[in-house]
Protein backbone atom coordinates (compact mmCIF):
# COMPACT_ATOMS: atom_id res chain seq x y z
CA UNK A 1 100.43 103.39 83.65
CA UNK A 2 99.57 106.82 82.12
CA UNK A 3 96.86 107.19 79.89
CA UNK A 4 95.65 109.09 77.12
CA UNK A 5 93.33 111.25 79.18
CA UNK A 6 96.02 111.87 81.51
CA UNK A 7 97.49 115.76 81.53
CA UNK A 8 100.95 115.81 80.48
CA UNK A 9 104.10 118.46 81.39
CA UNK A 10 106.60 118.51 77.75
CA UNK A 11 109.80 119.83 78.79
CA UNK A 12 111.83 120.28 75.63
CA UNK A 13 115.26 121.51 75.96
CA UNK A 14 119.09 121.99 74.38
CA UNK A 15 121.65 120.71 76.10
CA UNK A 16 125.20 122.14 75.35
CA UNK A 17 128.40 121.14 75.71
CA UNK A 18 131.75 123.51 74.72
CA UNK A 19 129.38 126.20 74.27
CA UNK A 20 127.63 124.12 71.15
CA UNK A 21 124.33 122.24 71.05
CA UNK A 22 124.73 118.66 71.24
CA UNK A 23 121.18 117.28 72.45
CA UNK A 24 117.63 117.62 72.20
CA UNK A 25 115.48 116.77 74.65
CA UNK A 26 111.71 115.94 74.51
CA UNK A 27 110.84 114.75 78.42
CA UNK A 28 106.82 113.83 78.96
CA UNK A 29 106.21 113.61 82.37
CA UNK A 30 102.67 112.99 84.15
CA UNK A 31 101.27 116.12 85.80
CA UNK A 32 99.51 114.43 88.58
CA UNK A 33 103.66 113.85 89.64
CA UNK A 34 104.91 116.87 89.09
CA UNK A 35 102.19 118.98 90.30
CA UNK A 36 104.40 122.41 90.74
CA UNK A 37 106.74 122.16 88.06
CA UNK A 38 107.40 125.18 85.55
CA UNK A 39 109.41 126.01 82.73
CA UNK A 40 111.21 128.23 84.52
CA UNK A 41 111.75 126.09 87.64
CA UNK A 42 113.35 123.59 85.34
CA UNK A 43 115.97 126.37 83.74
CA UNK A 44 116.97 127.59 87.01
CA UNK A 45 117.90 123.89 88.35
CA UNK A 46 121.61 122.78 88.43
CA UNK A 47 120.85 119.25 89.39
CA UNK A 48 120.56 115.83 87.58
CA UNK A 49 116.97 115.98 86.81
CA UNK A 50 116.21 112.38 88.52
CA UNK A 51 117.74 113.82 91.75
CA UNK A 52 115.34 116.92 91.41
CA UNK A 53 113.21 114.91 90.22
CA UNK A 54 113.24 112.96 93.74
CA UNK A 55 113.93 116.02 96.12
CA UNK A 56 111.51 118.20 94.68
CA UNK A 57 108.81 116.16 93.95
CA UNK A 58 109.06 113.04 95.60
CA UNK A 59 109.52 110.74 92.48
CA UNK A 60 112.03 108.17 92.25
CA UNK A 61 113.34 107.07 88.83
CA UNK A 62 114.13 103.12 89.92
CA UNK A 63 114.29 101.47 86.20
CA UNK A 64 114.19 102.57 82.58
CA UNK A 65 113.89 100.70 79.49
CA UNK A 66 116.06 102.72 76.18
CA UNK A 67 115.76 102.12 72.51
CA UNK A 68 118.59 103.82 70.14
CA UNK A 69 118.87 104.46 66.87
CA UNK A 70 120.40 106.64 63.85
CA UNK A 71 117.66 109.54 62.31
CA UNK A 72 118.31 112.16 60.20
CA UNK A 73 117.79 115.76 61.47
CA UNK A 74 114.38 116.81 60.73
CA UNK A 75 114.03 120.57 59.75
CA UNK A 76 112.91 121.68 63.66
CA UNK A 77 115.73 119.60 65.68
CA UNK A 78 117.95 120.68 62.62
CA UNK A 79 117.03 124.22 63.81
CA UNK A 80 117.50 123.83 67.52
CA UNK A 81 120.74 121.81 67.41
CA UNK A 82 122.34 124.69 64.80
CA UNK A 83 123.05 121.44 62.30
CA UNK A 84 122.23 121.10 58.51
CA UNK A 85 118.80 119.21 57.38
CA UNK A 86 119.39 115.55 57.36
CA UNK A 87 122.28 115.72 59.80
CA UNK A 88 123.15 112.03 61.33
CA UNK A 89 121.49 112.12 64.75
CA UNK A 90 121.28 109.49 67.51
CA UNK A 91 117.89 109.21 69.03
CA UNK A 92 117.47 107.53 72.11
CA UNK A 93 113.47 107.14 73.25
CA UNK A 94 113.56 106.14 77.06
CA UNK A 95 110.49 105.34 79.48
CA UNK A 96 111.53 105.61 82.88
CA UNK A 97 110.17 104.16 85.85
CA UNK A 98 109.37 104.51 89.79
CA UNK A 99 108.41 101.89 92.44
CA UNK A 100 105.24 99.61 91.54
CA UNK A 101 106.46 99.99 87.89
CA UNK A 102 104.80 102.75 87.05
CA UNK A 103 105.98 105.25 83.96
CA UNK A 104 106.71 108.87 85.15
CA UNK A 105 108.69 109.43 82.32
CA UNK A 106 108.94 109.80 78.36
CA UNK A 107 111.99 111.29 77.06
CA UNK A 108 113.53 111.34 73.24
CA UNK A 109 116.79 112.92 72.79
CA UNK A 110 118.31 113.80 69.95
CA UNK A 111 122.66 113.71 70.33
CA UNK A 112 125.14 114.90 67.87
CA UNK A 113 127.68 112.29 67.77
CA UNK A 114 130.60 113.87 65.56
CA UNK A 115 132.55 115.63 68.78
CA UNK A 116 130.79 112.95 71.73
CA UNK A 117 129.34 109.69 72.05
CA UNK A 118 125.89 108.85 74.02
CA UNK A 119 126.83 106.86 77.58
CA UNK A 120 125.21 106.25 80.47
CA UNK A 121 124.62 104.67 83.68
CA UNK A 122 121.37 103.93 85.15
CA UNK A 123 121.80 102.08 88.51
């Protein structure tokens, strides 16, 4: 389980879709798993991050446990999602897990739902 002594790597990042922003997301992963991970490393990669997450590092994502619900857009996601102040947002907090059922992931994202909807599949 991680701890609150334990170092933590924040990714934050906008993902776009039609050339608009459409989610933010806030991933906390544990260093000690992601020992050579950078900022830059994670711009450059073209890949589903569990599957880099797995070929890079060595860490599978086996489980993960969601929670959704509807927020307003606070004035910095309002701001990095191009979207007025108090914008309907979807925010979906997820804690993903490896073998031994151990967290190696905290993620919040933040979706615009007016042109998409949130799905997905975790096998």
């Amino acid at each position: 389980s991680l701890r609150t002594v334990d170092t933590v790597i924040t990714i934050q990042r906008v993902l776009s879709f039609d050339g608009k922003p459409t989610i933010l997301d806030t991933i906390w992963l544990p260093a000690q798993g992601f020992k050579s991970l950078s900022s830059e490393a994670v711009m450059q990669n073209r890949e589903p991050l569990y599957a880099w997450f797995e070929g890079q590092f060595g860490v599978s994502m086996v489980r993960a446990d969601e929670s959704i619900r509807a927020v307003a857009a606070s004035e910095t996601s309002a701001q990095r999602l191009q979207v007025a102040v108090g914008t309907p947002l979807l925010q979906v907090e997820r804690v993903a897990y490896t073998y031994g059922e151990r967290p190696m992931e905290v993620r919040q994202g933040l979706y615009i739902t007016d042109h998409f909807h949130y799905r997905n599949s975790l096998n």
